[in-house]
C-alpha atoms as a PDB file:
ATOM      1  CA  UNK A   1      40.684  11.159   3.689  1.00  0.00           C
ATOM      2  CA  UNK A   2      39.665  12.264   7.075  1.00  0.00           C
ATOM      3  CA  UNK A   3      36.547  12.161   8.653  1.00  0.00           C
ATOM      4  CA  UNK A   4      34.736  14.069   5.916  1.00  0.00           C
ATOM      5  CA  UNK A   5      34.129  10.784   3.527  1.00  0.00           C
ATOM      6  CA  UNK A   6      31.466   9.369   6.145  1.00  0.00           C
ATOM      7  CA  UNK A   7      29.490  12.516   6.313  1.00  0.00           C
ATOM      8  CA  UNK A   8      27.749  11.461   2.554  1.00  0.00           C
ATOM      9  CA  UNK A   9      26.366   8.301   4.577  1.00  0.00           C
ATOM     10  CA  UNK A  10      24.515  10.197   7.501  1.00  0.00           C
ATOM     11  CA  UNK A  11      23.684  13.941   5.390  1.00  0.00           C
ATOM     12  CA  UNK A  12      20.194  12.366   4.322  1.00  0.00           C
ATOM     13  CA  UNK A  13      19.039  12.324   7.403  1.00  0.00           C
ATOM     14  CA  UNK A  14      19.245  15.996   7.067  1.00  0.00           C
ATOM     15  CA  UNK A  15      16.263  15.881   4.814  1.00  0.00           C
ATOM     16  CA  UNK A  16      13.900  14.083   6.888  1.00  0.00           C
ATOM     17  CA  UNK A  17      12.254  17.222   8.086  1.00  0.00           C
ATOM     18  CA  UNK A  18      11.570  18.680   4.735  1.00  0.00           C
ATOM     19  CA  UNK A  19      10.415  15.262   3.981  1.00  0.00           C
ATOM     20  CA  UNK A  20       7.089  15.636   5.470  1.00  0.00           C
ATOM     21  CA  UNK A  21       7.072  19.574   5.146  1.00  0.00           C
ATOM     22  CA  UNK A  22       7.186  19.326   1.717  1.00  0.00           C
ATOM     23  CA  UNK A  23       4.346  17.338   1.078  1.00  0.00           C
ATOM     24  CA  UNK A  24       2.237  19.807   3.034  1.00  0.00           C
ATOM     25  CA  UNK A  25       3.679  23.349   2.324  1.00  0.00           C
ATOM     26  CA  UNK A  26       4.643  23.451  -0.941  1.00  0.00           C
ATOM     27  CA  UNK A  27       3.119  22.985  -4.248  1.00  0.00           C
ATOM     28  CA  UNK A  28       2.963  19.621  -5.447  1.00  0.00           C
ATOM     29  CA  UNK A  29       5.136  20.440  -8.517  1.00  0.00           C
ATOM     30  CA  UNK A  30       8.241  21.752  -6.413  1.00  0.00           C
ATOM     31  CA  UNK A  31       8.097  19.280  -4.071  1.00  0.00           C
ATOM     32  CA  UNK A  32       8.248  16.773  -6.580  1.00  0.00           C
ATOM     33  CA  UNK A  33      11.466  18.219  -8.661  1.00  0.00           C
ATOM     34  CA  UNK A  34      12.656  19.459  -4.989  1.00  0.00           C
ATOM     35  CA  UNK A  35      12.935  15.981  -3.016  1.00  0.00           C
ATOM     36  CA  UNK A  36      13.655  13.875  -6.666  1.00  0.00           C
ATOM     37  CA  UNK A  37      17.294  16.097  -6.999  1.00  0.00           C
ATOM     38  CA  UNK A  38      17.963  16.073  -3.333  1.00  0.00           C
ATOM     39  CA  UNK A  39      17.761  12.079  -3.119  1.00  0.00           C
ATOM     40  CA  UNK A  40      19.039  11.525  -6.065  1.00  0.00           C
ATOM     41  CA  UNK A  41      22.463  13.805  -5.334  1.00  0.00           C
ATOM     42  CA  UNK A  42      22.177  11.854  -1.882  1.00  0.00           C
ATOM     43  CA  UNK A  43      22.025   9.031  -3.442  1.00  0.00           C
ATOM     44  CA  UNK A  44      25.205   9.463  -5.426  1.00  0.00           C
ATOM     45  CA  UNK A  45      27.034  10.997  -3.073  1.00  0.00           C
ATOM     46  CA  UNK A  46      26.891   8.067  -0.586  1.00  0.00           C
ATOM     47  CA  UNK A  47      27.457   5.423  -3.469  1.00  0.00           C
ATOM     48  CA  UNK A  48      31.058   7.187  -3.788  1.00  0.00           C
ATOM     49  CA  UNK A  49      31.658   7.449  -0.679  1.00  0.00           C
ATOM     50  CA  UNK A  50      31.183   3.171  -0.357  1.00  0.00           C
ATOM     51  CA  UNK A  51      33.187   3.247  -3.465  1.00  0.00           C
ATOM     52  CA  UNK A  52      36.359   5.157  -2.178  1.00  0.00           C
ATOM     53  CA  UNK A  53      36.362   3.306   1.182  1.00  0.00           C
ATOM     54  CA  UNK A  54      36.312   0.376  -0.995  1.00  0.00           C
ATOM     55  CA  UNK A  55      39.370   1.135  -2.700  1.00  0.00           C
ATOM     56  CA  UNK A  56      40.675   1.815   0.939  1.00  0.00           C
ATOM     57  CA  UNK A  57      39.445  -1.292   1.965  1.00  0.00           C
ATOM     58  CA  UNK A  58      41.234  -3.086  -1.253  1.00  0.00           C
ATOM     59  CA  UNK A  59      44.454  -1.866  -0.102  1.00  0.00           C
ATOM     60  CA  UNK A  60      44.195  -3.480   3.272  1.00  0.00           C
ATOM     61  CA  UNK A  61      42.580  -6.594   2.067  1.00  0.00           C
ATOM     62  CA  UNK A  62      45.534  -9.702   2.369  1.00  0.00           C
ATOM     63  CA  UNK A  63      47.434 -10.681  -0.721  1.00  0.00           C
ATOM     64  CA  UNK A  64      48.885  -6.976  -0.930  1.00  0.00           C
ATOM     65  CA  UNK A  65      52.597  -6.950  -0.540  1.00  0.00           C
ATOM     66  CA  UNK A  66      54.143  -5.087   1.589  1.00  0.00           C
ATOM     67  CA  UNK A  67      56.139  -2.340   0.701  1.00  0.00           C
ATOM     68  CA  UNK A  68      59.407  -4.238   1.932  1.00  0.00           C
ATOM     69  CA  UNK A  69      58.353  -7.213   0.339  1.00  0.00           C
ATOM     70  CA  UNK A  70      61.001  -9.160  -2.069  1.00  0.00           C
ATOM     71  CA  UNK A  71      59.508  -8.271  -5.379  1.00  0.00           C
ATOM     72  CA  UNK A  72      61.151  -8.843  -9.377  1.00  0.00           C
ATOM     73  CA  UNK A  73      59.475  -5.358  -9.587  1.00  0.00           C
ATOM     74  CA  UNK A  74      61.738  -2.866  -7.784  1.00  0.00           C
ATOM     75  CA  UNK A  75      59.115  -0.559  -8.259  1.00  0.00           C
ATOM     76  CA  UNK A  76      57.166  -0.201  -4.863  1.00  0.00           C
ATOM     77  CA  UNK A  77      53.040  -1.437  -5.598  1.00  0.00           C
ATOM     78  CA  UNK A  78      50.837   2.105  -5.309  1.00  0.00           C
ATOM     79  CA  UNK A  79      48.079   0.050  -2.369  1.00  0.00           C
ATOM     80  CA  UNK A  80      51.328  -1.114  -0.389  1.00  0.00           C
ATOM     81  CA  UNK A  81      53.250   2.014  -0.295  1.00  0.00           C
ATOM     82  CA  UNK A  82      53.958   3.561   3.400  1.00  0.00           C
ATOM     83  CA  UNK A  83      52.067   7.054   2.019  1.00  0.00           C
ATOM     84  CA  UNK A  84      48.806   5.145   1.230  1.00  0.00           C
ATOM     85  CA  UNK A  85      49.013   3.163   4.247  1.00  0.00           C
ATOM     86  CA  UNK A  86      49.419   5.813   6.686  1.00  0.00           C
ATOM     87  CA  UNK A  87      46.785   7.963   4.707  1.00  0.00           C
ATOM     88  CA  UNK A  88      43.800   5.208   5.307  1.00  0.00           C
ATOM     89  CA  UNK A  89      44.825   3.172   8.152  1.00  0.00           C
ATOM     90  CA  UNK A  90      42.710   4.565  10.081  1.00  0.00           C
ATOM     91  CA  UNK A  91      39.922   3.565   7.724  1.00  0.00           C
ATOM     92  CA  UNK A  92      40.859   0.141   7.864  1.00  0.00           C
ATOM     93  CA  UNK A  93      37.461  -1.618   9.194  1.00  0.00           C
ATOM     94  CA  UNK A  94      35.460   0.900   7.309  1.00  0.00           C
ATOM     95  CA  UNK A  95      36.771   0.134   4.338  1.00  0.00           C
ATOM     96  CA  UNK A  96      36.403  -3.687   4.604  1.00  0.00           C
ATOM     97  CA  UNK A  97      33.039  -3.391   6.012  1.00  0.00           C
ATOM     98  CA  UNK A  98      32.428  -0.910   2.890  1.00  0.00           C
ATOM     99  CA  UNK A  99      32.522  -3.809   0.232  1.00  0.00           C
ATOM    100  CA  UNK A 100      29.647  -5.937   1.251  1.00  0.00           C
ATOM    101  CA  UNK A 101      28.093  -2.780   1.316  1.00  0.00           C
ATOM    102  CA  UNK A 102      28.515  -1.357  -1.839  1.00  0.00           C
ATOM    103  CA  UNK A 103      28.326  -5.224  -3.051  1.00  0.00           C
ATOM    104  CA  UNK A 104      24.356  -5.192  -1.788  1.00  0.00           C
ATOM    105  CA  UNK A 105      24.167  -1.588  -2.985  1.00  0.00           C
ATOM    106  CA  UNK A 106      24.580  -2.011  -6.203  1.00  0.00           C
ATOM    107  CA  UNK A 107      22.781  -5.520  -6.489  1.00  0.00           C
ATOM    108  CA  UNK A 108      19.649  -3.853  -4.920  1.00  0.00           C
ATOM    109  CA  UNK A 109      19.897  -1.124  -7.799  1.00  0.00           C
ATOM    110  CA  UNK A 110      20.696  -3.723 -10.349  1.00  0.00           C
ATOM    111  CA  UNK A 111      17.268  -5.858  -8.763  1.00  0.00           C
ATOM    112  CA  UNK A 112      15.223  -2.487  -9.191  1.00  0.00           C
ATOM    113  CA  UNK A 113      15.969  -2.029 -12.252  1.00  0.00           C
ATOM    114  CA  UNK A 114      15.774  -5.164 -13.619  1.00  0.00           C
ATOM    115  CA  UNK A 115      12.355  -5.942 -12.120  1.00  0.00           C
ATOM    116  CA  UNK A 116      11.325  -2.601 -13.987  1.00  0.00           C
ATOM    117  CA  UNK A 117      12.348  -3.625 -17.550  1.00  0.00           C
ATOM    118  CA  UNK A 118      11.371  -6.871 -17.175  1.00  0.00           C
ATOM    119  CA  UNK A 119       7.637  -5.895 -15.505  1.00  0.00           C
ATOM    120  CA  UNK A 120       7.527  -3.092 -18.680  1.00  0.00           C
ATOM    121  CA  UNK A 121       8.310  -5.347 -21.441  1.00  0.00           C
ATOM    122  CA  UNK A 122       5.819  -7.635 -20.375  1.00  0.00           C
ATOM    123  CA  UNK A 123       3.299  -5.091 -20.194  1.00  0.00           C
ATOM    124  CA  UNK A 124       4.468  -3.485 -23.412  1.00  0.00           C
ATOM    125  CA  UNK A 125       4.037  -6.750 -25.229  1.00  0.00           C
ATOM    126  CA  UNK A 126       0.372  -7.516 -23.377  1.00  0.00           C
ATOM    127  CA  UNK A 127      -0.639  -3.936 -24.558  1.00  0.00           C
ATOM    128  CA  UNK A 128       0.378  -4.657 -28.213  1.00  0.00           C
ATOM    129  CA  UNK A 129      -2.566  -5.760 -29.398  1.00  0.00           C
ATOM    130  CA  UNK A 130      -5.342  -3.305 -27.470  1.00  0.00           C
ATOM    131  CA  UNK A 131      -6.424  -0.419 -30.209  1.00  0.00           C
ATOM    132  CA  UNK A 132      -5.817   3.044 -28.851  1.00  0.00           C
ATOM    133  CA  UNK A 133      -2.993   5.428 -29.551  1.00  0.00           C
ATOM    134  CA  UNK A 134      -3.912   7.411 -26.498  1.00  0.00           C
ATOM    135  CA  UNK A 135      -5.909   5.052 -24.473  1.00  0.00           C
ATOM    136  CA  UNK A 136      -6.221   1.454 -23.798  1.00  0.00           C
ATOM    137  CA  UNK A 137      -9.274   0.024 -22.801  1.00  0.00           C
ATOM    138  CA  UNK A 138      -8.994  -3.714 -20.876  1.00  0.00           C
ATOM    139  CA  UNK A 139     -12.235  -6.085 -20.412  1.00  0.00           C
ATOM    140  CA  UNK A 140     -11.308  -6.845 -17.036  1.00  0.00           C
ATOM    141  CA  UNK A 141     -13.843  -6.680 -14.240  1.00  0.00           C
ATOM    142  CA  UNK A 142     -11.227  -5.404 -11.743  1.00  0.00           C
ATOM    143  CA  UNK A 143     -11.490  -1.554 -12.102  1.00  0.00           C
ATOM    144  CA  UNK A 144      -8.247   0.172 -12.033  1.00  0.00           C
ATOM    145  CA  UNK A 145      -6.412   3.009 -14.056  1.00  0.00           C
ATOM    146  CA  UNK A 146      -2.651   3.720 -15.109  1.00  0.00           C
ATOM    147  CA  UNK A 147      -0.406   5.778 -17.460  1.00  0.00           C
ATOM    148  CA  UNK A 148       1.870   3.342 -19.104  1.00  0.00           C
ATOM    149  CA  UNK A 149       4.785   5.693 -20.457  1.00  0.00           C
ATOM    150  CA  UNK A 150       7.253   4.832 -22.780  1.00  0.00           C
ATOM    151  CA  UNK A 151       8.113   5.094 -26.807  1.00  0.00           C
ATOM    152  CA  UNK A 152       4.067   5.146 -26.910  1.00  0.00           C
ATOM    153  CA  UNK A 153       2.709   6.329 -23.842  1.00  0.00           C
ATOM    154  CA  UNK A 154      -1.059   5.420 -23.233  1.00  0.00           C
ATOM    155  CA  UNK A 155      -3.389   5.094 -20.715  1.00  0.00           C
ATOM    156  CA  UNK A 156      -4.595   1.911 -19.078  1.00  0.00           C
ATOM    157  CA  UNK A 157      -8.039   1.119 -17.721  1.00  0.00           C
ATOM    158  CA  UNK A 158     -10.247  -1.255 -17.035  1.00  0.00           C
ATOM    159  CA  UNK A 159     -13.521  -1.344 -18.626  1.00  0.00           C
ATOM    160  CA  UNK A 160     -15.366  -2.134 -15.130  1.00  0.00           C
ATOM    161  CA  UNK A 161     -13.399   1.515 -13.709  1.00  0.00           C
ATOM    162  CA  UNK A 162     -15.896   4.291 -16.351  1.00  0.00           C
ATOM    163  CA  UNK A 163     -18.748   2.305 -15.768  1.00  0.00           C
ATOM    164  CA  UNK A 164     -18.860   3.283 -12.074  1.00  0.00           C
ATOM    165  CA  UNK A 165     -17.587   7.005 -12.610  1.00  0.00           C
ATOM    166  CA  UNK A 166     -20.007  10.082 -13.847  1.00  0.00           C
ATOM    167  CA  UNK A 167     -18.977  11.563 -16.796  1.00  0.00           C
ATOM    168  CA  UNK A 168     -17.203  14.339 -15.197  1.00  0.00           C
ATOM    169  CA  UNK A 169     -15.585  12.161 -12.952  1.00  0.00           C
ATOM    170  CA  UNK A 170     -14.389  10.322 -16.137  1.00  0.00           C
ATOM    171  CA  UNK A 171     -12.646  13.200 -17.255  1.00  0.00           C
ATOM    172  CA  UNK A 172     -10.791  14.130 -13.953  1.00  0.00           C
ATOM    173  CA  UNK A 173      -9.495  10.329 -13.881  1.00  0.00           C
ATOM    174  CA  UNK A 174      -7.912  10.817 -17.651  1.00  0.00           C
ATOM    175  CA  UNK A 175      -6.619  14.488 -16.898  1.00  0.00           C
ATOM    176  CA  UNK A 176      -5.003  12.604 -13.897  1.00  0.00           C
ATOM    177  CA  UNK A 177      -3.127  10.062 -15.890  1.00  0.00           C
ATOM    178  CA  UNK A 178      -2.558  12.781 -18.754  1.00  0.00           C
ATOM    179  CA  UNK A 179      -0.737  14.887 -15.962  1.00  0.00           C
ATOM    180  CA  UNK A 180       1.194  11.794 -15.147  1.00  0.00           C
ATOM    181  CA  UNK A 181       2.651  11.378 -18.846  1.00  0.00           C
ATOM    182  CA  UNK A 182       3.057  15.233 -19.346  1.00  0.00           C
ATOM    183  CA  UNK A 183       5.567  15.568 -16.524  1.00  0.00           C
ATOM    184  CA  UNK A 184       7.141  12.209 -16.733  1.00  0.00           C
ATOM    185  CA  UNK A 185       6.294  11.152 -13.111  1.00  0.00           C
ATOM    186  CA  UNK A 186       8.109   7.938 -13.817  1.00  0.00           C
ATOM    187  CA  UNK A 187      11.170   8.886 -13.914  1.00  0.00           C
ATOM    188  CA  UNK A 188      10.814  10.964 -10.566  1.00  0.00           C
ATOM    189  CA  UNK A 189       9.353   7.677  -9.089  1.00  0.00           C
ATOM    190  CA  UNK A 190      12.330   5.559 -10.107  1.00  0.00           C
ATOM    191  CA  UNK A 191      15.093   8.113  -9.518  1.00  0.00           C
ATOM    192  CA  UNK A 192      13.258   8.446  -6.163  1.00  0.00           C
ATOM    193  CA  UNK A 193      13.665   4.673  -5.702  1.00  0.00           C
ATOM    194  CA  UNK A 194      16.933   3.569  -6.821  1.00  0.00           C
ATOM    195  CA  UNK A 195      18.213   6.634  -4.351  1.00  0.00           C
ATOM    196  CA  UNK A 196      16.284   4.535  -1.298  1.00  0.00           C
ATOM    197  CA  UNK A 197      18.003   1.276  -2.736  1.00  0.00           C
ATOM    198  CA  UNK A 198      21.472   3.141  -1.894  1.00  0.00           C
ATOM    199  CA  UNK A 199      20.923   4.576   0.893  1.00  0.00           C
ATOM    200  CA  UNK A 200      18.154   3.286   3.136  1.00  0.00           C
ATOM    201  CA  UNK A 201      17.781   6.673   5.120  1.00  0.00           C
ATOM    202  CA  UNK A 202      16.267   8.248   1.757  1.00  0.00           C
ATOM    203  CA  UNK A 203      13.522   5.988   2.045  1.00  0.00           C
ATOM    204  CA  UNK A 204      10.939   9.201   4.094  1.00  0.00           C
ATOM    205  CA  UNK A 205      11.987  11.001   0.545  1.00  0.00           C
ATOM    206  CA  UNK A 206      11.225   7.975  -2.208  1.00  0.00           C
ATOM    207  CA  UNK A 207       7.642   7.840   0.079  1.00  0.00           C
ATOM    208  CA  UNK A 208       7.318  11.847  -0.464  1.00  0.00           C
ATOM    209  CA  UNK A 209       8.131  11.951  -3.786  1.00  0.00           C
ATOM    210  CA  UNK A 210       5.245   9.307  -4.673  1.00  0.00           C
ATOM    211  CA  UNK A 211       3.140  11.343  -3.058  1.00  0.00           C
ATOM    212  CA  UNK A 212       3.861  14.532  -4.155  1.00  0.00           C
ATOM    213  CA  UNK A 213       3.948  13.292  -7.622  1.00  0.00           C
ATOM    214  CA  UNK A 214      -0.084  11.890  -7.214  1.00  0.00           C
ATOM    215  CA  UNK A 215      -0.793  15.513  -5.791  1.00  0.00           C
ATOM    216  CA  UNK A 216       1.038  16.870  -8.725  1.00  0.00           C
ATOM    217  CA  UNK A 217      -1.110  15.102 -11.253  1.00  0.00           C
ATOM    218  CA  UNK A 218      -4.319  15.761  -9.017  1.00  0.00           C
ATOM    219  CA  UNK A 219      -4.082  20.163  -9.045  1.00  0.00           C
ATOM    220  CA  UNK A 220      -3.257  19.547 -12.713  1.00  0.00           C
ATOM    221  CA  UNK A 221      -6.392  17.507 -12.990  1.00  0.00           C
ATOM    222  CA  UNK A 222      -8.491  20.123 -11.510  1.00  0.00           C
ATOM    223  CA  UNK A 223      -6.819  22.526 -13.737  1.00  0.00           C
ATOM    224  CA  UNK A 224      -7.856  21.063 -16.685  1.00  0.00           C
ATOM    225  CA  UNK A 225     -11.024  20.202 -15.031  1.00  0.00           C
ATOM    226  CA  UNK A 226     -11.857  23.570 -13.694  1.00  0.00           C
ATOM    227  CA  UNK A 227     -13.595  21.766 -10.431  1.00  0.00           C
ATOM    228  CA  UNK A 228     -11.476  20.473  -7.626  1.00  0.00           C
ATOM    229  CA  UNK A 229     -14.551  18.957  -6.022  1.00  0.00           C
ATOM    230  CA  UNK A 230     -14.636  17.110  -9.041  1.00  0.00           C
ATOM    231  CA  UNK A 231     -11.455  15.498  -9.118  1.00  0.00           C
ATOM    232  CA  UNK A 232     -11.736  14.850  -5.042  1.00  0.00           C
ATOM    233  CA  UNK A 233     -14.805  12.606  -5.750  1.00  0.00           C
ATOM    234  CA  UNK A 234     -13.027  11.242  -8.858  1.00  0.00           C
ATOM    235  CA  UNK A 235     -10.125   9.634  -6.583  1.00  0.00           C
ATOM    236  CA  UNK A 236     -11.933   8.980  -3.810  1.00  0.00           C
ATOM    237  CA  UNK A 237     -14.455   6.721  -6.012  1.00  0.00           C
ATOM    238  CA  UNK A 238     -11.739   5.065  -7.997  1.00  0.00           C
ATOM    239  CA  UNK A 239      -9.943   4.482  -4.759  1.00  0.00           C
ATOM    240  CA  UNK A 240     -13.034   2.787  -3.081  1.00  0.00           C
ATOM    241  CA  UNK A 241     -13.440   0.709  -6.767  1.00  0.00           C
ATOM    242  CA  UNK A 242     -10.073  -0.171  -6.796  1.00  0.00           C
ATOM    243  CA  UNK A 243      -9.120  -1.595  -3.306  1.00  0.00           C
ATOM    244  CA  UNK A 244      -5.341  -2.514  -3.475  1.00  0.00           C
ATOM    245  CA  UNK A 245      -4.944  -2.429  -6.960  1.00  0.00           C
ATOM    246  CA  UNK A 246      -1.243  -1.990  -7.592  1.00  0.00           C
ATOM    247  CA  UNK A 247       0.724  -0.817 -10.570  1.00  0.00           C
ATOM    248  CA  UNK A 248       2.362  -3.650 -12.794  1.00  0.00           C
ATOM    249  CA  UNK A 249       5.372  -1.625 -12.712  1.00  0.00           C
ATOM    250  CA  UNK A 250       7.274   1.476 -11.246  1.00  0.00           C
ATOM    251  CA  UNK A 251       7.139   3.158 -14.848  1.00  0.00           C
ATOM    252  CA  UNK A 252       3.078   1.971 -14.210  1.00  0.00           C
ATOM    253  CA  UNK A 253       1.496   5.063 -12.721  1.00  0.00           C
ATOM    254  CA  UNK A 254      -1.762   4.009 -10.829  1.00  0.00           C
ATOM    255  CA  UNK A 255      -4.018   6.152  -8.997  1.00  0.00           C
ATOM    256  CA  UNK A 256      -2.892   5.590  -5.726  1.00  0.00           C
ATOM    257  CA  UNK A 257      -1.273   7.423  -2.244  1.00  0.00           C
ATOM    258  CA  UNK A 258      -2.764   8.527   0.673  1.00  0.00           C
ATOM    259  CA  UNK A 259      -6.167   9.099  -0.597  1.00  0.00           C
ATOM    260  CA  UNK A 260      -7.732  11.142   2.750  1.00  0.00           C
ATOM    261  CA  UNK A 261      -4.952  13.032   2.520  1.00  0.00           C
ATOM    262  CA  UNK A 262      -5.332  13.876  -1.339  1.00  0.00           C
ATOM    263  CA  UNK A 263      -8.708  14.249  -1.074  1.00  0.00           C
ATOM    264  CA  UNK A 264      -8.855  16.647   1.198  1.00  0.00           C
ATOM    265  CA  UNK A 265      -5.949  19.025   0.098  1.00  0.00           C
ATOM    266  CA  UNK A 266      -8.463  19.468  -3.239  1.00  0.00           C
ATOM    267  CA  UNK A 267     -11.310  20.434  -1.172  1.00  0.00           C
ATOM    268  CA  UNK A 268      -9.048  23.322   0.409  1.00  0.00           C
ATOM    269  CA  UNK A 269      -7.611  26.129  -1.672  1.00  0.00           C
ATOM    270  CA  UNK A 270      -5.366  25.685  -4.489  1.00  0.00           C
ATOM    271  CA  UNK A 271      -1.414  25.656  -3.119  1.00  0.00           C
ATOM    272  CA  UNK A 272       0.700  28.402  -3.900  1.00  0.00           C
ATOM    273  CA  UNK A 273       3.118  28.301  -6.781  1.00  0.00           C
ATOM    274  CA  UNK A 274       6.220  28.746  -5.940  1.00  0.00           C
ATOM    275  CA  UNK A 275       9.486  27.932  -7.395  1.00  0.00           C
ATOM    276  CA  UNK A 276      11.292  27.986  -3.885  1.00  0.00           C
ATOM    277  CA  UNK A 277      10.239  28.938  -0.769  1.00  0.00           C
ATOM    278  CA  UNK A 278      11.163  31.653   1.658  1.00  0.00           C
ATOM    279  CA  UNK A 279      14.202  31.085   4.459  1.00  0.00           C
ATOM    280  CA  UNK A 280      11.834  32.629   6.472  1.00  0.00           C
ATOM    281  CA  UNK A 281       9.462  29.521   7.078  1.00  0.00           C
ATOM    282  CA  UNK A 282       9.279  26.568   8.555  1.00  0.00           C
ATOM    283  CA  UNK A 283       9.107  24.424   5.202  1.00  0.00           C
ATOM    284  CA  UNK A 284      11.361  26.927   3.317  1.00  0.00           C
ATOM    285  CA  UNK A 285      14.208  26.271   6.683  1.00  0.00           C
ATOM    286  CA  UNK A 286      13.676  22.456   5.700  1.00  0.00           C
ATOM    287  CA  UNK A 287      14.174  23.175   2.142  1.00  0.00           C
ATOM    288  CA  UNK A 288      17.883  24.742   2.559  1.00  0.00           C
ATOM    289  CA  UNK A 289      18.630  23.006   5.349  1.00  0.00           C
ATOM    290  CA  UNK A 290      18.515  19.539   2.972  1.00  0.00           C
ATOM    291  CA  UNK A 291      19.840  21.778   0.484  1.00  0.00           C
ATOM    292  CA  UNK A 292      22.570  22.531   2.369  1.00  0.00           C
ATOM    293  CA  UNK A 293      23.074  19.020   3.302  1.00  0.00           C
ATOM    294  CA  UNK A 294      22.904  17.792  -0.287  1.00  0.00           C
ATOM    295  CA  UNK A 295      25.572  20.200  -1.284  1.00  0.00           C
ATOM    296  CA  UNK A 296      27.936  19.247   1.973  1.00  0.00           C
ATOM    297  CA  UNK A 297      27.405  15.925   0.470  1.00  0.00           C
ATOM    298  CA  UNK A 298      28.728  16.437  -2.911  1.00  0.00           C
ATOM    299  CA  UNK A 299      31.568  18.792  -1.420  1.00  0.00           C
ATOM    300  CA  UNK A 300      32.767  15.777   1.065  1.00  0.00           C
ATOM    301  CA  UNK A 301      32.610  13.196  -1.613  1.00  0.00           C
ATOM    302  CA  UNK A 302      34.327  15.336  -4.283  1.00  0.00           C
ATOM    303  CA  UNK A 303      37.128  15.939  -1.652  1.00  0.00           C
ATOM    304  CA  UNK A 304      37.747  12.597  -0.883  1.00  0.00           C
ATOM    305  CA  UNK A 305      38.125  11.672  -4.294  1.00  0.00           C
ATOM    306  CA  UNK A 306      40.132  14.348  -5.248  1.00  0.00           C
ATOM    307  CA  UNK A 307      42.538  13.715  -1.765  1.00  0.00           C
ATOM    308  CA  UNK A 308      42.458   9.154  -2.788  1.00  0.00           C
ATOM    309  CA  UNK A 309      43.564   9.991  -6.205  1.00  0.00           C
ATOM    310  CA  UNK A 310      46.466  12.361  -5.164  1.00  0.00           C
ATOM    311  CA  UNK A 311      47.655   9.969  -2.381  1.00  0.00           C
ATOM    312  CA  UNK A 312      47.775   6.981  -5.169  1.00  0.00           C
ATOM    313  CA  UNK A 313      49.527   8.961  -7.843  1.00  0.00           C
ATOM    314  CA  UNK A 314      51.887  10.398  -5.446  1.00  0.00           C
ATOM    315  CA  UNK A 315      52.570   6.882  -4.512  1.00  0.00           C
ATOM    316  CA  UNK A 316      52.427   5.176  -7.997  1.00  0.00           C
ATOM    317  CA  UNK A 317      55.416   5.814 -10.374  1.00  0.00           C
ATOM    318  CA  UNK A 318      54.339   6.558 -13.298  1.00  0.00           C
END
């Protein structure tokens, strides 16, 4: 398989640098879809790759016969055969090292998403009883706001959160959680985490992409609001009422992220929209450069599969 089925493992560190770029240069809504289908083809790509070095690692594990073994079969075994082993030996230790791997891999996935259906049923079933289609008002004295998506999306707050908000800053917060269920920020959020479960460098991307998707939410806030000063003072207020306050789960969108930093891209001029930016930039270099790497990715990993399944059928009879 060559060298090329280890490149899937280190190509997201090609996206670091539009990482941070990203979040600063391009519009919230871009960013968002931009770094969400970059980690996520990451993400994939280096699952297969621990998958097809496990199946080289399988064929060097002991117990497989060799292929001048005494067998009842005369039929030579397709993970003994001298073509297989000369096509991976050299992957020997990587492909024993690669079970554990994918072994924690796909347990911290399966953890991920378990926590999030279990977290979401329970707050499905605590929300069953609260009146309000749209929104669902808690007596709780700690003030804090989410968008609760799902077969009925709604949104969650606090009674103690309106009381210390003015009335346009009231309507800011809801056009905030609105924007959240509109564009389905969840599923941006967990694609963006399950990718960082797989492969750890993601992680700068799974940050960005919760970020991005708050700043997403915020410009279409002050959209609907028509004042960005408004919603600046909105989040800044809820985030000084709401110290810490987490959401109950990752489908749970609370107002959170770097407020300073939120905050103050509303009180500059709106961002450009842009569906992609120019190869003439700095962020828009960034931007095809983890492009580029994504696609590499997906190249490398499709060729290794395609190369593992022609050395096995050449050496299985059929």
């Amino acid at each position: 398989m060559g060298v090329f089925v280890f490149l899937p493992l280190v190509l997201p560190l090609s996206a670091w640098p539009v990482a941070r770029l990203a979040e600063t240069r391009l519009h919230p809504r871009t960013a968002t879809r931009l770094l969400t289908a970059v980690a996520v083809v990451m993400a994939v790509c280096s699952t297969l790759c621990l998958a097809l070095l496990m199946v080289v690692g399988t064929a060097q594990l002991p117990g497989n016969p060799p292929p001048d073994s005494v067998r009842e079969d005369p039929q030579p075994d397709g993970w003994s055969d001298p073509e297989v082993l000369a096509a991976v030996a050299h992957d020997e230790v990587a492909g024993r090292g690669a079970i554990p791997a994918l072994a924690l891999v796909t347990a911290a996935c399966a953890r991920t998403l378990g926590r999030h259906r279990r977290v979401t049923r329970r707050a499905r079933r605590a929300l069953a009883g609260v009146p309000g289609r749209t929104v669902a008002v808690l007596p709780d004295r700690r003030p804090y706001a989410y968008a609760f998506p799902g077969g009925r999306s709604r949104i969650v707050v606090t009674t103690a959160l309106p009381a210390g908000l003015a009335p346009a800053e009231r309507r800011a917060l809801f056009a905030h959680e609105r924007a959240h269920l509109a564009a389905r920020h969840h599923r941006h959020l967990l694609a963006a985490h399950l990718a960082a479960r797989a492969n750890p460098f993601l992680r700068p991307l799974r940050t960005a992409v919760v970020h991005t998707a708050e700043r997403w939410a915020d410009e279409e806030a002050a959209r609907a609001v028509g004042d960005r000063r408004t919603v600046a003072r909105a989040i800044g207020k809820a985030a000084l009422l709401s110290p810490g306050t987490p959401a109950p789960t990752l489908a749970a969108l609370a107002t959170g992220g770097p407020v300073p930093r939120r905050v103050a891209a509303l009180l500059a001029p709106a961002p450009a929209v842009r569906t992609w930016p120019s190869a003439f930039t700095s962020v828009g270099l960034a931007a095809w450069g983890a492009a580029a790497g994504a696609l590499v990715s997906a190249m490398s990993s499709a060729n290794s599969a395609v190369t593992l399944f022609l050395i096995l059928h050449a050496a299985t009879p059929m």
